[in-house]
Protein backbone atom coordinates (compact mmCIF):
# COMPACT_ATOMS: atom_id res chain seq x y z
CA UNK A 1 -9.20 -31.10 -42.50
CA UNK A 2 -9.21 -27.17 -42.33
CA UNK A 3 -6.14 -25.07 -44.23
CA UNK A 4 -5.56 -21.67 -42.93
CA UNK A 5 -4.26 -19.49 -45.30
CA UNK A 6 -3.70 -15.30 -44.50
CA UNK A 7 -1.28 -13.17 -46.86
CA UNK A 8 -0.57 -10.60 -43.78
CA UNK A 9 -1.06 -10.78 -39.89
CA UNK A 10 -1.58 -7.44 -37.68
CA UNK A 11 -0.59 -7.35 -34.15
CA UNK A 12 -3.60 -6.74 -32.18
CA UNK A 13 -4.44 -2.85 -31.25
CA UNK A 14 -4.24 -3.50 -27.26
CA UNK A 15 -0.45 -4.09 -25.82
CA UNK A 16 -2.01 -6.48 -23.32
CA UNK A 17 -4.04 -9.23 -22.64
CA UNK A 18 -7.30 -7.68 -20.98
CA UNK A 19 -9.18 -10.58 -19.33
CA UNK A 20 -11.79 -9.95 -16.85
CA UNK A 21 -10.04 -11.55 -13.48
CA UNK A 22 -6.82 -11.08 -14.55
CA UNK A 23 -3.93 -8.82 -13.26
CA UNK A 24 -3.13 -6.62 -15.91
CA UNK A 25 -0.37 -4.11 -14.04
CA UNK A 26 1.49 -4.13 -10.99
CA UNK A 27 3.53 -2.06 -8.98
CA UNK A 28 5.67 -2.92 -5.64
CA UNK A 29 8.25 -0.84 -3.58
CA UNK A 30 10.44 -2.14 -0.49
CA UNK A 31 11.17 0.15 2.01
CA UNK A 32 13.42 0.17 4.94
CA UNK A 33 14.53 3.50 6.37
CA UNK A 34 13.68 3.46 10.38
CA UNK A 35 11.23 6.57 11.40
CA UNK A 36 10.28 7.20 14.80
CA UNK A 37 6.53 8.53 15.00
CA UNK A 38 6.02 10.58 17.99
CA UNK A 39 3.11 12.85 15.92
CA UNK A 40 -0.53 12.52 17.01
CA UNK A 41 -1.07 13.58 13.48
CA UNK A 42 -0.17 11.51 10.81
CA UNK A 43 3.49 12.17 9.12
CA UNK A 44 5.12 10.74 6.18
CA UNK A 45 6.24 7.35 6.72
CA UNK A 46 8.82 7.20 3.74
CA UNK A 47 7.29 5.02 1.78
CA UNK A 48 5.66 5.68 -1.86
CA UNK A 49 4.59 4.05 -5.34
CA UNK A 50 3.96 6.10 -8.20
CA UNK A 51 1.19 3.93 -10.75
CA UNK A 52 -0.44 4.41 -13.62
CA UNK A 53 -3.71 2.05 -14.35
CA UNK A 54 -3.74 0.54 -17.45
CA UNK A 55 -8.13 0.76 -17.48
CA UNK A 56 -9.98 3.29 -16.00
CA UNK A 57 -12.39 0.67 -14.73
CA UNK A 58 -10.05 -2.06 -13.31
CA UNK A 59 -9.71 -2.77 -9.57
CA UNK A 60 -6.63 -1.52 -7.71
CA UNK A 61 -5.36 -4.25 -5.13
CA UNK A 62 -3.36 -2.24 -2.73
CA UNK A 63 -1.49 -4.35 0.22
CA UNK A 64 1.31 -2.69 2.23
CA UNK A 65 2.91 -4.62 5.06
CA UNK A 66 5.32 -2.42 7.26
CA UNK A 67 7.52 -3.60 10.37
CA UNK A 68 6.81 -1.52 13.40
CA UNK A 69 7.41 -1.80 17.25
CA UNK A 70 5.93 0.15 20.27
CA UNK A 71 7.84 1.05 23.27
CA UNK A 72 8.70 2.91 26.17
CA UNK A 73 4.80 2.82 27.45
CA UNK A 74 4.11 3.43 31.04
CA UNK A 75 1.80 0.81 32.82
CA UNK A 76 -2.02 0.86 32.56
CA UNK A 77 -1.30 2.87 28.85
CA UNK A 78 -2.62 1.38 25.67
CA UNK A 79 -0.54 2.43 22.23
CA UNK A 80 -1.69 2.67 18.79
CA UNK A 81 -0.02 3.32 16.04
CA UNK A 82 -1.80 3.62 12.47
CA UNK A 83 -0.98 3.44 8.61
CA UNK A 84 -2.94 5.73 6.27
CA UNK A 85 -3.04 5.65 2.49
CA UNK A 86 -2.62 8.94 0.47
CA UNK A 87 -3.33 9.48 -2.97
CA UNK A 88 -1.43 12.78 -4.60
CA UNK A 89 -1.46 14.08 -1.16
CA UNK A 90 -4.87 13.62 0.12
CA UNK A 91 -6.50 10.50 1.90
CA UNK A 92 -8.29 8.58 0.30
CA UNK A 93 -10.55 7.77 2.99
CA UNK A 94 -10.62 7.03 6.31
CA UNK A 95 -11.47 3.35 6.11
CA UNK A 96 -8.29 2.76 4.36
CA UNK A 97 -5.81 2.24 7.28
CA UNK A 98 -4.42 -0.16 9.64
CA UNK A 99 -3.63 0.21 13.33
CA UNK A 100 -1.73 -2.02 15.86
CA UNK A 101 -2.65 -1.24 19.61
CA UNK A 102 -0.47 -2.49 22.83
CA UNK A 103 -0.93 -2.22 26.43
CA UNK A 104 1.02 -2.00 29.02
CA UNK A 105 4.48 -2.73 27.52
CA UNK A 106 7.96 -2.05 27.36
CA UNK A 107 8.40 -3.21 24.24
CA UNK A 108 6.56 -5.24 21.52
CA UNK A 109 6.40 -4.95 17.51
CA UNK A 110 4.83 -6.98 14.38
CA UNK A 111 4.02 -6.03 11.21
CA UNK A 112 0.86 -3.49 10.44
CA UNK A 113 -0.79 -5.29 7.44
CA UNK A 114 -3.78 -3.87 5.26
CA UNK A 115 -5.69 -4.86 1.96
CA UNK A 116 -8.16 -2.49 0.02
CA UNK A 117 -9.54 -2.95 -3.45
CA UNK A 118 -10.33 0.27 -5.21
CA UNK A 119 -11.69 1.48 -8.43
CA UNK A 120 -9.08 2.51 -10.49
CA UNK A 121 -10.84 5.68 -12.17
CA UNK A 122 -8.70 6.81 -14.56
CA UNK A 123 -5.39 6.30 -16.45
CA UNK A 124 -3.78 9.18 -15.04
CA UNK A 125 -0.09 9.08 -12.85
CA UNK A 126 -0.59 8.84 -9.11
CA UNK A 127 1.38 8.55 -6.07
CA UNK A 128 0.19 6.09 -3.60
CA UNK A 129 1.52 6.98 -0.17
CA UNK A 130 1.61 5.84 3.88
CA UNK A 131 1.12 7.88 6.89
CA UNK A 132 1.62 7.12 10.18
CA UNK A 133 0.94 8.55 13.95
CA UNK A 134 0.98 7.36 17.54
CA UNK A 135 -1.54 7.95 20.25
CA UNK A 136 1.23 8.26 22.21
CA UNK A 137 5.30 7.59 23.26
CA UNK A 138 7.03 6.52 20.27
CA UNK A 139 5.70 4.32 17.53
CA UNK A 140 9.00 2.70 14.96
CA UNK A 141 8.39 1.92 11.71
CA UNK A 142 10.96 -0.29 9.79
CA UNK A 143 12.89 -0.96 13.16
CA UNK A 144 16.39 -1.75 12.48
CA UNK A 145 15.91 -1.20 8.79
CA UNK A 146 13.59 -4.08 8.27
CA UNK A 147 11.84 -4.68 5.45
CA UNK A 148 8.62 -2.80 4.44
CA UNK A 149 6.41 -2.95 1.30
CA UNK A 150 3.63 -1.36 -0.60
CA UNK A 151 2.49 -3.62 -3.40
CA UNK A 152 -0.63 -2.78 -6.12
CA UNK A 153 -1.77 -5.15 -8.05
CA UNK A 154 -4.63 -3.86 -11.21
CA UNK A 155 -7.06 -6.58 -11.72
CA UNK A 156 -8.85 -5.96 -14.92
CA UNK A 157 -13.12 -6.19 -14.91
């Protein structure tokens, strides 16, 4: 039989559990403010997240699903419409987007879906943003105020 005996504990020095694997931070907005997109360059879709990374060497595991619809296309036309992430303003690449294309339609939605995992960097405050344009007509994004999100999730390494 073992006896443990201490005469003072000490909360550990870290405010979290820091597990290799593990999500360690998270950050999620909803979004639901209709925008019509009628820009061939990309525009402010309305929806941000501010989030600060707990490690500078975690993984960032950034998912956005947004409700969109296509219409008004004349026949033989094909539509796309395509979500860009910002950080602080800039892109953070061009490989980081999602598109939806249609062709010859009146009218015809579904959700624009994307997931990226990132290096986090740093520990710094930043503002994770969408963009949006159309290759033509009008692309809608939260159509009839449906629900949008952009969701991060830090996984610690």
């Amino acid at each position: 039989m073992s006896i443990l005996k201490v005469d003072t504990l000490q909360p550990a020095t870290s405010s979290f559990v820091d597990i290799a694997g593990h999500v360690i931070g998270h950050g999620h907005v909803e979004h639901t403010t209709q925008l019509n997109v009628t820009s061939t360059s990309y525009v402010d879709s309305g929806i941000s997240l501010s989030y600060t990374a707990k490690k500078a060497n975690s993984k960032l595991l950034i998912s956005w699903c947004v409700p969109c619809e296509h219409y008004d296309a004349g026949s033989n036309s094909e539509l796309i419409g395509e979500l860009l992430l910002y950080k602080d303003g800039s892109t953070v690449g061009s490989s980081y987007n999602s598109f939806i294309t249609h062709e010859n339609i009146k009218r015809s939605g579904g959700p624009v879906t994307a997931q990226f995992l990132l290096d986090a960097v740093d520990t710094n405050a930043h503002t994770w943003k969408l963009y949006s344009k159309t290759s033509a007509d009008t692309f809608t994004i939260f159509r009839y105020n449906v629900k949008g999100s952009l969701t991060i999730l830090e996984i610690a390494q």
